[in-house]
Each structure stands twice: as structure tokens, then as C-alpha cells.
Protein backbone atom coordinates (compact mmCIF):
# COMPACT_ATOMS: atom_id res chain seq x y z
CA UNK A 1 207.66 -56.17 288.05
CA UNK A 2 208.10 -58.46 285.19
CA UNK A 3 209.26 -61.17 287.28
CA UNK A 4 206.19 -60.75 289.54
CA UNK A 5 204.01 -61.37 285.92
CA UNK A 6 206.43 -64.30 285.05
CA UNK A 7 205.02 -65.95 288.33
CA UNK A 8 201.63 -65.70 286.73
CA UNK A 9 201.84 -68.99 284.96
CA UNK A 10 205.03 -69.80 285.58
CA UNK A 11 206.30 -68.08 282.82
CA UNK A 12 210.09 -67.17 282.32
CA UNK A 13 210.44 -63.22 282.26
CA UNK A 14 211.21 -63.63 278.74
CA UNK A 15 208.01 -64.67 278.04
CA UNK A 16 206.14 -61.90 279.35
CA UNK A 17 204.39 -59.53 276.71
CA UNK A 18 204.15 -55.51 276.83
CA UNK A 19 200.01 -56.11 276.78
CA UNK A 20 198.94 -57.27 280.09
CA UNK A 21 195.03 -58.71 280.45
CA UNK A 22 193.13 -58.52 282.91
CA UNK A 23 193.72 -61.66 284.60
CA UNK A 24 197.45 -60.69 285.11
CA UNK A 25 196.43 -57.34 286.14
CA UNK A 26 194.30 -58.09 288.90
CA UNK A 27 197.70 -61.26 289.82
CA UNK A 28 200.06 -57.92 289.53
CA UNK A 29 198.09 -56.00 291.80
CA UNK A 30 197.75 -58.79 294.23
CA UNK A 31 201.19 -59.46 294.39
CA UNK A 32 202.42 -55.84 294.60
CA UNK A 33 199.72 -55.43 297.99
CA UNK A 34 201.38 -58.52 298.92
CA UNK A 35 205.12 -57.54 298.81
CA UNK A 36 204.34 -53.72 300.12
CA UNK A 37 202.01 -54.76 302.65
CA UNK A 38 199.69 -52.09 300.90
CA UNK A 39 195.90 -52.16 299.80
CA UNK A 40 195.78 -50.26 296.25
CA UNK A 41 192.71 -48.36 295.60
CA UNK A 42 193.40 -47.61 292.02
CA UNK A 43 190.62 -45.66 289.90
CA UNK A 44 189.60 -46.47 286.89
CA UNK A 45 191.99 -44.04 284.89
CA UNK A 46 194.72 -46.01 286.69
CA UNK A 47 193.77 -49.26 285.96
CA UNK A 48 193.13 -48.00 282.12
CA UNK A 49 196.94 -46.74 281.99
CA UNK A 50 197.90 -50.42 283.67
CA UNK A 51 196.78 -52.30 280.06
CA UNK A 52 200.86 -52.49 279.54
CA UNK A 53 203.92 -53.59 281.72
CA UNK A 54 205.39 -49.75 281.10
CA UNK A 55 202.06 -48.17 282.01
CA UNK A 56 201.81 -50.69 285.05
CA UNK A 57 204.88 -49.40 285.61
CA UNK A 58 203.85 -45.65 285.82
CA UNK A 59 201.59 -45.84 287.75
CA UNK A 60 202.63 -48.29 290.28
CA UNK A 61 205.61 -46.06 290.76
CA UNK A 62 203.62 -42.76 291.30
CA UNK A 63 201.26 -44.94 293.92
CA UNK A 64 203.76 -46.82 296.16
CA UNK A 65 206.24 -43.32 296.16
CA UNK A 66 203.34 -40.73 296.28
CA UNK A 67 204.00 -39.51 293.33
């Protein structure tokens, strides 16, 4: 996932921070409905939690395995 975010800006993973905004949010999202061939309909409790790469994270896991 943080490689995904180091596209955003063509950052190096390195220079991606543990606060994510909501500009890479909404990139992250894209990309992971991209790779997965999935449309996320994440409420806003979810998209609350996603305000870090670890929460991100969280709940991307829980979504994509049905967790």
C-alpha cells in the first residue's frame, strides 16, 4: 500500500508519511478499485479510520477479505 501512495507524486516509499490527506486518500482508493477490479463503498466511519497508512490499512484489509 505504501508504494501505491509513493505513486501519488512520485514519491519514493520512504517519503511517505503515517498521516494521509485527503487528496491521497481518495488516489489510494482509486488505485486499490483499480488493482482489485472492485468499487469500494466505504462509509464514513471507514473513511475516518483511513486518516493513516495503518488505519488505511485496517480497513482495506477487512473490505477486500470480508472481514
Amino acid at each position: 500500500m505504501i508504494a501505491m501512495l509513493a505513486t501519488y507524486g512520485d514519491r519514493t516509499a520512504d517519503q511517505v508519511r503515517e498521516r494521509i490527506d485527503s487528496l491521497e486518500l481518495a488516489w489510494l482508493i482509486h488505485q486499490v478499485e483499480q488493482r482489485h477490479g472492485v468499487v469500494l463503498d466505504l462509509d464514513d466511519d471507514s473513511l475516518a479510520e483511513m486518516s493513516t497508512v495503518d488505519g488505511s490499512l485496517a480497513v482495506l484489509n477487512k473490505v477486500l477479505t470480508g472481514g
